[in-house]
Protein backbone atom coordinates (compact mmCIF):
# COMPACT_ATOMS: atom_id res chain seq x y z
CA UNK A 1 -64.85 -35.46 -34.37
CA UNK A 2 -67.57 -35.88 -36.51
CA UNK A 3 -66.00 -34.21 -39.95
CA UNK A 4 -62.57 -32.45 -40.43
CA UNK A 5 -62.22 -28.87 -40.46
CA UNK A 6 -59.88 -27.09 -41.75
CA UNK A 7 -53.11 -12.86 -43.04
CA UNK A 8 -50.33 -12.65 -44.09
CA UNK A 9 -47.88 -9.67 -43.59
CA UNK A 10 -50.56 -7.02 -42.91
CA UNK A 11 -51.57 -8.79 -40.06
CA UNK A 12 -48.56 -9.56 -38.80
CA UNK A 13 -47.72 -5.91 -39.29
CA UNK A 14 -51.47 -5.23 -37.30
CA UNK A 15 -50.08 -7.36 -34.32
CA UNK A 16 -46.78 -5.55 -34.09
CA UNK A 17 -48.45 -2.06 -33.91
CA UNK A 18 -50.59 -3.29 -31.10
CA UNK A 19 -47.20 -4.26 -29.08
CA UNK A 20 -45.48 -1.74 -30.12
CA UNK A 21 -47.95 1.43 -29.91
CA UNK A 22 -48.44 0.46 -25.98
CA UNK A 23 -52.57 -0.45 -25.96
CA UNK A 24 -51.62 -4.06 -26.05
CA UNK A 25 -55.39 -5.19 -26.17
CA UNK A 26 -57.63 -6.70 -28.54
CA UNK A 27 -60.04 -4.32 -30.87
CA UNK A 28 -63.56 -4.92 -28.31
CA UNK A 29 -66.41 -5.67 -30.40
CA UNK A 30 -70.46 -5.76 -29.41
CA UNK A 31 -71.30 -8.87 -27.32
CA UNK A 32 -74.93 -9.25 -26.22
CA UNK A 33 -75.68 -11.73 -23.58
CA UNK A 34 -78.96 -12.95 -21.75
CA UNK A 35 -79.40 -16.11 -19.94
CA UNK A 36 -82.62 -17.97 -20.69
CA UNK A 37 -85.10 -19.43 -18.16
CA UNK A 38 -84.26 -22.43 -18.29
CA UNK A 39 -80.56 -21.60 -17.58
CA UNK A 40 -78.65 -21.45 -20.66
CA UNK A 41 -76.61 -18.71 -21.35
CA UNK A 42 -76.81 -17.07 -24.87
CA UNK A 43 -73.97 -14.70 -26.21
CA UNK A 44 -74.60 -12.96 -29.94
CA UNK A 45 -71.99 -10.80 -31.72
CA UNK A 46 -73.70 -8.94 -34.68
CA UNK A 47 -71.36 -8.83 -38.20
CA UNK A 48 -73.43 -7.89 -41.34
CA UNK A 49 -70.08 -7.40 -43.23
CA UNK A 50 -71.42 -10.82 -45.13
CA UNK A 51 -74.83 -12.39 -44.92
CA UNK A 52 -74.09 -15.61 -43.22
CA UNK A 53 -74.26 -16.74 -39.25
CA UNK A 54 -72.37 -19.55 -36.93
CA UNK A 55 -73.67 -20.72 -34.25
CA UNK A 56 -71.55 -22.74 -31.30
CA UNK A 57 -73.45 -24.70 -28.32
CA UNK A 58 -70.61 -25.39 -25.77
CA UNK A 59 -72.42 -28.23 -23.63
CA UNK A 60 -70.00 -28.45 -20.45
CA UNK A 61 -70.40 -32.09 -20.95
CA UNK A 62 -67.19 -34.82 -21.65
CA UNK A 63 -64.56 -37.45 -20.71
CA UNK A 64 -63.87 -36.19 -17.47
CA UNK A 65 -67.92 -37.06 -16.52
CA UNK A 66 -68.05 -39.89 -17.11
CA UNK A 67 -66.62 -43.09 -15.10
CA UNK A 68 -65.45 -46.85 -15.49
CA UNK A 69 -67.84 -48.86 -17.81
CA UNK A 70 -69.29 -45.66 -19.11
CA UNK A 71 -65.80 -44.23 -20.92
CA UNK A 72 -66.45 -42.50 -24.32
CA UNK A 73 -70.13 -42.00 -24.00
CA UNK A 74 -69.87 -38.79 -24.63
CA UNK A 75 -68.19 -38.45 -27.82
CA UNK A 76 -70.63 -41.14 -28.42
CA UNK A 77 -73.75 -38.55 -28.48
CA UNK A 78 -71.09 -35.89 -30.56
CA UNK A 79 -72.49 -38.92 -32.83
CA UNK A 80 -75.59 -39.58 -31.69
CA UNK A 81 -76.91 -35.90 -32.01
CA UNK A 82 -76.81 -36.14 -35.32
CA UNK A 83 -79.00 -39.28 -35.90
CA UNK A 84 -82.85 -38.30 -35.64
CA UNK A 85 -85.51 -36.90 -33.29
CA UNK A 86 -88.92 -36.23 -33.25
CA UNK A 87 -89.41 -33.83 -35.70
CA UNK A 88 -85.71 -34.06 -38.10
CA UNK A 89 -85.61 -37.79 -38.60
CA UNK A 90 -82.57 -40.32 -39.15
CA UNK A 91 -80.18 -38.74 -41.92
CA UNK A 92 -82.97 -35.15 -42.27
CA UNK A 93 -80.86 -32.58 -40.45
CA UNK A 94 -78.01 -32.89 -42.58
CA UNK A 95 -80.51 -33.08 -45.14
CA UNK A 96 -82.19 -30.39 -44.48
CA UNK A 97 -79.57 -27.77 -43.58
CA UNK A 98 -77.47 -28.50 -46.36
CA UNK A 99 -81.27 -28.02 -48.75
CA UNK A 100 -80.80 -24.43 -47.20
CA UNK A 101 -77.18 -23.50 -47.79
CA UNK A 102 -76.10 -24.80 -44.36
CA UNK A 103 -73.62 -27.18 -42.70
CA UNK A 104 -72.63 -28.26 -39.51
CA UNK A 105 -70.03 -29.81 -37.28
CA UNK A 106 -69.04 -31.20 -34.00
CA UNK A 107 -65.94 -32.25 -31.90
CA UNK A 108 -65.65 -34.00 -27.95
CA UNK A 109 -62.91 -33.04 -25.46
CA UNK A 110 -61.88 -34.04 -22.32
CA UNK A 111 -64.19 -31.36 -21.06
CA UNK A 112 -66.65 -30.40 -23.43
CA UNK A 113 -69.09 -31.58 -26.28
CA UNK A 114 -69.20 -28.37 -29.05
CA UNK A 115 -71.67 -28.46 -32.13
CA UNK A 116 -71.29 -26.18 -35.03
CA UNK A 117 -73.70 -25.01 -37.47
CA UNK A 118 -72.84 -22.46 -40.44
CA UNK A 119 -75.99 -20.99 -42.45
CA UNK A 120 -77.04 -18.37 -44.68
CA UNK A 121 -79.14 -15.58 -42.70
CA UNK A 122 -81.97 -16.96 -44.34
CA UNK A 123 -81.97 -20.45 -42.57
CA UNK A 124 -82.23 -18.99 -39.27
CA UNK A 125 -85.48 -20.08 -38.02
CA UNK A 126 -84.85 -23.76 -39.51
CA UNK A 127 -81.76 -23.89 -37.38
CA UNK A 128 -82.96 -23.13 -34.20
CA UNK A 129 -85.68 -25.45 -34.92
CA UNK A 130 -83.46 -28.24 -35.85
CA UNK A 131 -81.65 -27.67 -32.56
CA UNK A 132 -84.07 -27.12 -30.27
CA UNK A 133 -85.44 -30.72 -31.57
CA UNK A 134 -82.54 -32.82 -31.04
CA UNK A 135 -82.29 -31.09 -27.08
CA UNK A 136 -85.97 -31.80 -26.54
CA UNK A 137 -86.41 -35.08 -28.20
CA UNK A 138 -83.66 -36.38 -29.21
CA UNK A 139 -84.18 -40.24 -30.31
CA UNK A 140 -82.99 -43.42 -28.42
CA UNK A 141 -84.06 -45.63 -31.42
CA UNK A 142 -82.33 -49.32 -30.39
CA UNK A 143 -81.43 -50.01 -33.86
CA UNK A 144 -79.82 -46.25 -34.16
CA UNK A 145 -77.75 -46.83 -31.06
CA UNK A 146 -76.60 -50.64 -32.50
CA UNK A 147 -75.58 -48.90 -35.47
CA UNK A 148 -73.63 -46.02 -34.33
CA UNK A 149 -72.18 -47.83 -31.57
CA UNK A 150 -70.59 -50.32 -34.29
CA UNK A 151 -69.39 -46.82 -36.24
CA UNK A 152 -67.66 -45.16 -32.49
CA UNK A 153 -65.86 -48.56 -32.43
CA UNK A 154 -64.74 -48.53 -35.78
CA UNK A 155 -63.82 -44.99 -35.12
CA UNK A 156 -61.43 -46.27 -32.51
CA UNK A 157 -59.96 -48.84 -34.09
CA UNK A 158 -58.61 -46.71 -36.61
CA UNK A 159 -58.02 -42.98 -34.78
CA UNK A 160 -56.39 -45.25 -31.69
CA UNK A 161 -55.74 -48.99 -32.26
CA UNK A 162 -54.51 -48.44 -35.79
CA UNK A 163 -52.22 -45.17 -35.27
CA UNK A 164 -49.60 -45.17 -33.85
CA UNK A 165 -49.52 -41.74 -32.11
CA UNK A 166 -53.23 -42.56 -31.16
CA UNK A 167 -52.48 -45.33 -28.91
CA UNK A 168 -49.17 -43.41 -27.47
CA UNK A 169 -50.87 -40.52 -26.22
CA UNK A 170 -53.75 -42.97 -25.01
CA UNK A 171 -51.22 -44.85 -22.71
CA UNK A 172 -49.38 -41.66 -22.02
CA UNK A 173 -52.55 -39.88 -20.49
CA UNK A 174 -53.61 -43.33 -18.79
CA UNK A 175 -49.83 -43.30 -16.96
CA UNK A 176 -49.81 -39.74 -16.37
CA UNK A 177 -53.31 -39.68 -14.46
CA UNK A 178 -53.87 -41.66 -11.81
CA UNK A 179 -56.86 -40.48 -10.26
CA UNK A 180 -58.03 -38.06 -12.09
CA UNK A 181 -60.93 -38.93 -14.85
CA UNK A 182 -58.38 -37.19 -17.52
CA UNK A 183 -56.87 -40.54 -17.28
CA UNK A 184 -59.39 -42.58 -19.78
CA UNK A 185 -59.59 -41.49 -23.80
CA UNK A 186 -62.14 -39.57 -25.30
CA UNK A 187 -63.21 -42.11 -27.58
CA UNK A 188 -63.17 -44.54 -24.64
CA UNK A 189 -62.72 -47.73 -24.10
CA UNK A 190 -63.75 -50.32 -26.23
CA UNK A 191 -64.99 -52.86 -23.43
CA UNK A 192 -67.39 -49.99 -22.34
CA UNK A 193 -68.24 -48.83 -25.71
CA UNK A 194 -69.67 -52.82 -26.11
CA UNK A 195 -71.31 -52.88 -22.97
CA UNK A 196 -72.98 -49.05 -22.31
CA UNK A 197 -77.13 -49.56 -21.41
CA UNK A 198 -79.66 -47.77 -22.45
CA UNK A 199 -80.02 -46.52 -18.55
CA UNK A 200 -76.62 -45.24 -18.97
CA UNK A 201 -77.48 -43.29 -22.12
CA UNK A 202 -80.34 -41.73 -21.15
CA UNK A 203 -78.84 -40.09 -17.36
CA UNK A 204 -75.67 -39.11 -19.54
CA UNK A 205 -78.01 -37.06 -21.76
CA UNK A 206 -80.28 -35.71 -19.23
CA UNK A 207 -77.55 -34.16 -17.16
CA UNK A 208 -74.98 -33.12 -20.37
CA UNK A 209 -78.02 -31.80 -22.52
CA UNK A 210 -79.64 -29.98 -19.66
CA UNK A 211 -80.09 -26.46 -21.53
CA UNK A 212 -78.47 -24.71 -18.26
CA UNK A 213 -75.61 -26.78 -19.11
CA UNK A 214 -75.00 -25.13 -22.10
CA UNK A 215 -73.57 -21.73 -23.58
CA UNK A 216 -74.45 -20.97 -26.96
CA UNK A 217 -72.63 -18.33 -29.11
CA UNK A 218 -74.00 -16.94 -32.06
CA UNK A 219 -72.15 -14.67 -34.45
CA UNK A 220 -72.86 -12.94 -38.18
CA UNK A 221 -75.35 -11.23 -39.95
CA UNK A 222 -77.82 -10.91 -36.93
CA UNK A 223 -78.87 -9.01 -34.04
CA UNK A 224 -79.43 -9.78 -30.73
CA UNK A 225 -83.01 -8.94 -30.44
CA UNK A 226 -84.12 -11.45 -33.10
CA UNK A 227 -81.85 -14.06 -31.88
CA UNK A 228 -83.35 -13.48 -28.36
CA UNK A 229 -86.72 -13.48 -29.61
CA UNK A 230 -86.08 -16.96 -31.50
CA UNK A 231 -84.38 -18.81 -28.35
CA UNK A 232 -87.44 -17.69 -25.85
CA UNK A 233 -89.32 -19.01 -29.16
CA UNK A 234 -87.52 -22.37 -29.39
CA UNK A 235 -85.05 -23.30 -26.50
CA UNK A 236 -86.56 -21.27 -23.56
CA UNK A 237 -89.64 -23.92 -23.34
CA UNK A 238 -87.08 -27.11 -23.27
CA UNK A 239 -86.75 -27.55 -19.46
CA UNK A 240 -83.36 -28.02 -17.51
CA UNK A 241 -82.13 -30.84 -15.22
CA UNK A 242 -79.38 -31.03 -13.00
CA UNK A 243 -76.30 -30.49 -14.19
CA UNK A 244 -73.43 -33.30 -14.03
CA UNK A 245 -72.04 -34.10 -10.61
CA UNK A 246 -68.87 -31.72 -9.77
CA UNK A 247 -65.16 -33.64 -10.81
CA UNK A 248 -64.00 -33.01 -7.16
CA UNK A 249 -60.53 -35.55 -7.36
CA UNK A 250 -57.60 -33.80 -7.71
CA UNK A 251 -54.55 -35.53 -9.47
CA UNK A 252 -52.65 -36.23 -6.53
CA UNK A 253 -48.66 -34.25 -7.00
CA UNK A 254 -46.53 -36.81 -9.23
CA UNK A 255 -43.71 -37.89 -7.14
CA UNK A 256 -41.02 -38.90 -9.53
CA UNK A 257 -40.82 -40.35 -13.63
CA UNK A 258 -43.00 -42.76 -15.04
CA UNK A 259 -42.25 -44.21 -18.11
CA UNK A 260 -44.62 -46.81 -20.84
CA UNK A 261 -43.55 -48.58 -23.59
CA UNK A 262 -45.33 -49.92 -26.49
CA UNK A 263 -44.05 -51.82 -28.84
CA UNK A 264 -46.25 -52.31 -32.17
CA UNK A 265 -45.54 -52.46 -35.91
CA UNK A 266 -44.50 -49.07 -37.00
CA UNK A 267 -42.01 -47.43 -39.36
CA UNK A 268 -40.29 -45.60 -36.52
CA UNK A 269 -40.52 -44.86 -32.96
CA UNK A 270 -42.41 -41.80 -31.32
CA UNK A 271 -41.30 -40.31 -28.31
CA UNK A 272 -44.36 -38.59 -25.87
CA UNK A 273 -43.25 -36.36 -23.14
CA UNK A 274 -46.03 -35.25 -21.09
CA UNK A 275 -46.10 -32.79 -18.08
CA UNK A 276 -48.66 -31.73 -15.67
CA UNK A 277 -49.54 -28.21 -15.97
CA UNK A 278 -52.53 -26.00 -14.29
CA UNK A 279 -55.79 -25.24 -15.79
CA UNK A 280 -56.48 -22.85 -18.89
CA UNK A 281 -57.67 -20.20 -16.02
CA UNK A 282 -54.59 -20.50 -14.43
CA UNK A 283 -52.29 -17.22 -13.72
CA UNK A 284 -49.36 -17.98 -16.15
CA UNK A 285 -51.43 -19.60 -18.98
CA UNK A 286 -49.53 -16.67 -20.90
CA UNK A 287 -46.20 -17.72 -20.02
CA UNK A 288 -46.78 -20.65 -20.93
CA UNK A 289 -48.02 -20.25 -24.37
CA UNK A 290 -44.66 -17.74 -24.88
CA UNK A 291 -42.48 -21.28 -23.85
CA UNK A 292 -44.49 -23.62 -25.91
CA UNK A 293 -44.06 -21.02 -28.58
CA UNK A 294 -40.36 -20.38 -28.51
CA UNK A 295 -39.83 -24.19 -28.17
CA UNK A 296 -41.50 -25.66 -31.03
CA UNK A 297 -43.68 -22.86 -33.02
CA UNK A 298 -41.97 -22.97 -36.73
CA UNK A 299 -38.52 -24.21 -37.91
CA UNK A 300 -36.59 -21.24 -36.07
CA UNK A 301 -37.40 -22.55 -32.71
CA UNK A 302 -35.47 -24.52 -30.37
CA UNK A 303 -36.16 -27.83 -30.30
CA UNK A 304 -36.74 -27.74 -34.12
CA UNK A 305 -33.31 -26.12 -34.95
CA UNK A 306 -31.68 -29.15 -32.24
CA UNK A 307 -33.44 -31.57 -33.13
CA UNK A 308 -34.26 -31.41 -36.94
CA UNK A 309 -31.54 -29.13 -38.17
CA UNK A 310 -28.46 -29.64 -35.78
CA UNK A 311 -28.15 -32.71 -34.61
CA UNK A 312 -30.36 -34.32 -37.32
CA UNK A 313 -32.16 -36.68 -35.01
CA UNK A 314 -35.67 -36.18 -35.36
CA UNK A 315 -37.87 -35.66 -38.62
CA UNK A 316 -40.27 -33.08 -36.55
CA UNK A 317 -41.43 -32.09 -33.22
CA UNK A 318 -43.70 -30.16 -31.15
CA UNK A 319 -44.97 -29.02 -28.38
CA UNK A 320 -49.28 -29.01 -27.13
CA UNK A 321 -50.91 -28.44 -24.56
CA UNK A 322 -54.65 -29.13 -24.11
CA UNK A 323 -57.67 -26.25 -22.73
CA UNK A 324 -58.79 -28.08 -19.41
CA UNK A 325 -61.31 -27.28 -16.74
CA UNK A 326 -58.65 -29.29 -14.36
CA UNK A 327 -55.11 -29.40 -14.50
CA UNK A 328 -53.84 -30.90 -17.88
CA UNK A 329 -50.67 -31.88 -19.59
CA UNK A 330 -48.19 -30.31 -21.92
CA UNK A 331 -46.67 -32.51 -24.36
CA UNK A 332 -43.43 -32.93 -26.62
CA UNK A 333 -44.07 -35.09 -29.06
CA UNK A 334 -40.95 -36.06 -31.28
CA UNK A 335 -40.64 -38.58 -34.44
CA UNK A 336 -36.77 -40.11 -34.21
CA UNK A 337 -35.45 -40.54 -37.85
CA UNK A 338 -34.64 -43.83 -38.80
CA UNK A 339 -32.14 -45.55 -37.13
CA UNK A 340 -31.43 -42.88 -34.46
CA UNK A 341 -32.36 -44.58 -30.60
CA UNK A 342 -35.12 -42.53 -29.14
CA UNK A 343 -32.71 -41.82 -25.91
CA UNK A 344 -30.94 -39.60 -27.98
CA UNK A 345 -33.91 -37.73 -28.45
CA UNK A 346 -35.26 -37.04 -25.09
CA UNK A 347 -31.60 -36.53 -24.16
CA UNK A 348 -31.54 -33.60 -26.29
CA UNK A 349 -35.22 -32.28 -25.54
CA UNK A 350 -34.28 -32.40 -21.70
CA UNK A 351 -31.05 -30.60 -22.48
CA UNK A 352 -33.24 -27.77 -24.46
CA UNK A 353 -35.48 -28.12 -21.76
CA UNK A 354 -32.71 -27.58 -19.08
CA UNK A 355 -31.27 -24.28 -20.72
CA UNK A 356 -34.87 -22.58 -20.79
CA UNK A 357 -34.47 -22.84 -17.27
CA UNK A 358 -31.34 -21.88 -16.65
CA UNK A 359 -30.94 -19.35 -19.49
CA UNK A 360 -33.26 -16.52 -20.01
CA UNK A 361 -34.82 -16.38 -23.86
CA UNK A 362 -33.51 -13.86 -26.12
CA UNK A 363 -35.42 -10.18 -26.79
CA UNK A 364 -35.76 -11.59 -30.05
CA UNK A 365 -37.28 -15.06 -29.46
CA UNK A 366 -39.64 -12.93 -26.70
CA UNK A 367 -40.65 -11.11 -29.09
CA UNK A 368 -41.31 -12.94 -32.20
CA UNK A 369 -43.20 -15.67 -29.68
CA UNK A 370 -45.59 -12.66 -28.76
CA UNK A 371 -45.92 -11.51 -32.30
CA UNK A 372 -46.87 -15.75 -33.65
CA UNK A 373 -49.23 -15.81 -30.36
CA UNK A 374 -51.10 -12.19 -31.81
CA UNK A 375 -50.77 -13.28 -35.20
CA UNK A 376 -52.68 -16.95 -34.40
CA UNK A 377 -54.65 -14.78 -32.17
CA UNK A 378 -55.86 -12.38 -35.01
CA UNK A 379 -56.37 -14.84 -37.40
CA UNK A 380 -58.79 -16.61 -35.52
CA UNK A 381 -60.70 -13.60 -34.62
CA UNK A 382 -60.92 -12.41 -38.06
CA UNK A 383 -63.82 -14.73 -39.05
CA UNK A 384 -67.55 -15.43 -37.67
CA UNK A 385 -66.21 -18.86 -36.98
CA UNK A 386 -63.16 -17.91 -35.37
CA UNK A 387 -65.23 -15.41 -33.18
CA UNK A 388 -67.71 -17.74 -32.02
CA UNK A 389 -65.07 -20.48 -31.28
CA UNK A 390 -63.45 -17.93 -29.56
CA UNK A 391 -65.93 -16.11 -27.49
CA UNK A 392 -67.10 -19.67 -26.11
CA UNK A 393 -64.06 -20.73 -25.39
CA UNK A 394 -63.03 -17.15 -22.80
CA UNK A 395 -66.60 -17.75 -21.54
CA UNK A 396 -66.76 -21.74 -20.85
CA UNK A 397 -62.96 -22.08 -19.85
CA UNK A 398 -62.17 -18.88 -18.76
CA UNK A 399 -65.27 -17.58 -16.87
CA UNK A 400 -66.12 -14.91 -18.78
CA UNK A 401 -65.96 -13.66 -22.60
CA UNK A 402 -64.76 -10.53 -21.63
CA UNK A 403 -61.25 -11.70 -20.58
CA UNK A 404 -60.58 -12.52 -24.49
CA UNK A 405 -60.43 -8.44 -25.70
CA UNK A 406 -57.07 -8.60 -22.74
CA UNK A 407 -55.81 -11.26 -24.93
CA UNK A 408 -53.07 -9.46 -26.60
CA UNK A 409 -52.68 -7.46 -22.89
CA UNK A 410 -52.16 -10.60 -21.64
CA UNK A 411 -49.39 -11.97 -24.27
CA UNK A 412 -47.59 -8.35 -24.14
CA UNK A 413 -46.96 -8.72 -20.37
CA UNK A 414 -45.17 -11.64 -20.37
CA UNK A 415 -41.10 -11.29 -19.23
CA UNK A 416 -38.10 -13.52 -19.56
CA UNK A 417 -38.54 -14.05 -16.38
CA UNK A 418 -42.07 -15.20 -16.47
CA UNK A 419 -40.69 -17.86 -19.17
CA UNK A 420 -38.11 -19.17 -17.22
CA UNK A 421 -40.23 -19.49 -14.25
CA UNK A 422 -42.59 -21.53 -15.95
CA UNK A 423 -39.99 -24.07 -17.66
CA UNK A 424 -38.34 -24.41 -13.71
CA UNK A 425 -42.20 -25.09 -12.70
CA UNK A 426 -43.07 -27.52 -14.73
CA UNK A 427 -39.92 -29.23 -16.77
CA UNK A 428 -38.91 -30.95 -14.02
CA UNK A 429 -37.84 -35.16 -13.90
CA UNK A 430 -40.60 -35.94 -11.35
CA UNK A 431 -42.98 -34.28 -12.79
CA UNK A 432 -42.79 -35.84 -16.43
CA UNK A 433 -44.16 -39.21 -17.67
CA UNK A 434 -42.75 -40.47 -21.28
CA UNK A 435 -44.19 -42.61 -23.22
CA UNK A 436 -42.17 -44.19 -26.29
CA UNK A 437 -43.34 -46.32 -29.18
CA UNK A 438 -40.99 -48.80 -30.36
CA UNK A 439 -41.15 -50.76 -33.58
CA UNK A 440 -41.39 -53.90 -34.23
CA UNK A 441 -41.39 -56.22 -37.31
CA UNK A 442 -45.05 -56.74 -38.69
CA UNK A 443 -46.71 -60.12 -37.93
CA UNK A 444 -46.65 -62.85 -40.44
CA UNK A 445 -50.25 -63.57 -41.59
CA UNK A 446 -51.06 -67.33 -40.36
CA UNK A 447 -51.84 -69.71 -42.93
């Protein structure tokens, strides 16, 4: 990621009437859409409660393209993107937008490359212009790509090499995957981050930048027709190429444990527990956000009150699981306390894990997971930002924007059963891979 990013009882009391009045289903709001010419698809949501506008371009472009000697090229242009084209030179966007009340952001996934912008009305036309640039013409300067190649390694070094839970999870998905391009990191590499050519930079970008490859979201203080009018304007002339080859491997079925251990300098071990899950579009995506929920979500959940307040062997834990295109990986990710072994730990997560499947949750745990889900659910929809995260998200992962206003429809439905038959599906022995980070005493600096 390029820069960090960052109600209340009313809300919560907003959620509940939802469940408990029956129409279980997100307020629908005004969602324009067109496709372009050239293939991209463009979705606008007018709000003119204030006068400002974001706008998301999902490019369907990340790890899972690329291949061996090419890892991490695509968070590389995340970077890159922002570093100069033909008309917005080397450090001018940022420049420039922020001149006119805007700012921007980006972030690289597994499966997708997203950039940000958030403007006043007023800077409209300057941000369209700004992006259609770096699409069209965006620079392959040698000395740019020397210098921001030196800043992606640096990047690793510190977000992987030099953190402890960074190079965990990296070994964790590389043990978990073994066919599957979901297997390499994000940031890559850093043999292929040293060696990528300039023949490799420029197909990468043709395919990932390809304007059909994209879905951009706009949402504020607009309305459709002008937005419209400004991408046949600006983006409609940029042509399209083909889009990335199809990811047709298939993680093979895991066929019993795996296990990893690293063992660096650290003030106490870490304990990874990953296991192979379906897609975001998958039928019980639901279910499994209720189980994830009453697991980990806040200090009253299971694992927390085991681990943390009970037995007192852990100083926090939780439970993730990652939006794929391609079947993905939930985690539990626990921090033993000092001097506790970390087989104590998983002991008690797979004994936690073990009564979700053989005990149903309580009504209450059902339903104040369903209520947290709303709540996050809510909160995120409240804002422009939120919205246009949001609405990209249902449309790139999900197939269609639409399925987000059955959201809360969605959540509602969701039984005991439904909970317990996703922890039997998934929280099984062979089907887990754990990864666990012991210490050990910090080198002695030669003379």
């Amino acid at each position: 990621m390029r820069k960090r990013m960052t109600g209340g009882a009313a809300l919560l009391l907003a959620a509940m009437a939802v469940f408990t009045g029956g129409a279980a289903r997100a307020q629908e709001f005004p969602v324009a859409s067109r496709t372009l010419k050239n293939g991209m698809k463009v979705l606008v949501q007018p709000d003119h409660s204030i006068p400002n506008v974001a706008l998301y371009i999902f490019y369907r472009i990340g790890s899972r393209n690329e291949r061996p000697g090419t890892t991490g090229i695509s968070h590389f242009f995340e970077h890159m993107m922002f570093n100069g084209a033909k008309k917005y030179g080397p450090g001018e966007l940022d420049k420039v937008m922020e001149a006119n009340g805007g700012s921007n952001n980006a972030y690289t996934s597994r499966d997708v490359t997203v950039y940000q912008d958030w403007f006043p009305r007023s800077a409209m036309g300057l941000i369209f212009d700004i992006e259609a640039d770096r699409i069209r013409d965006l620079s392959f300067d040698p000395g740019k790509i020397k210098s921001e190649r030196g800043v992606v390694a640096s990047e690793r070094r510190t977000s992987v090499d030099g953190n402890n839970f960074g190079v965990l999870d990296e070994q964790l998905w590389a043990t978990a995957f073994l066919a599957h391009p979901y297997q390499w990191p994000v940031v890559g590499w850093m043999s292929d981050i040293e060696h990528w050519t300039m023949e490799d930079l420029k197909r990468h970008f043709e395919m990932g930048y390809s304007p059909a490859n994209a879905t951009m979201v706009v949402t504020g203080d607009v309305t459709p027709e002008e937005i419209f009018a400004l991408c046949e304007k600006t983006i409609e002339p940029i042509p399209s190429h083909a889009a990335p080859p199809a990811v047709t491997t298939a993680e093979p079925e895991q066929m019993g444990e795996r296990r990893i251990v690293v063992r660096k300098y650290a003030q106490l071990p870490v304990v990874m527990i990953g296991y192979h899950v379906p897609q975001a579009n998958s039928a019980d995506f639901f279910a499994r956000a209720i189980l994830r929920t009453v697991l980990a979500a806040g200090e009253s959940s299971r694992l927390y009150q085991r681990l943390v307040d009970k037995d007192q062997l852990a100083l926090d834990v939780s439970v993730y699981e990652e939006t794929g295109f391609d079947p993905t990986l939930a985690i539990v990710v626990a921090q033993p306390k000092q001097g506790v072994d970390p087989a104590a730990v998983e002991k008690a997560i797979y004994e936690e894990l073990e009564r979700m499947k053989s005990e149903p949750v309580s009504d209450r745990e059902l339903e104040k997971a369903k209520n947290i889900e709303l709540v996050g659910f809510y909160q995120r929809m409240r804002t422009i930002n939120g919205r246009a995260n949001t609405i990209g998200t249902y449309e790139v992962f999900f197939g269609d924007y639409h399925k987000l206003f059955d959201a809360a429809k969605g959540f509602a439905a969701v039984t005991k059963e439904d909970v317990q038959r996703a922890a039997r599906n998934y929280f099984g022995a062979n089907n887990r891979t754990v990864a666990t980070l012991l210490p050990e005493a910090e080198e002695k600096t030669k003379p």
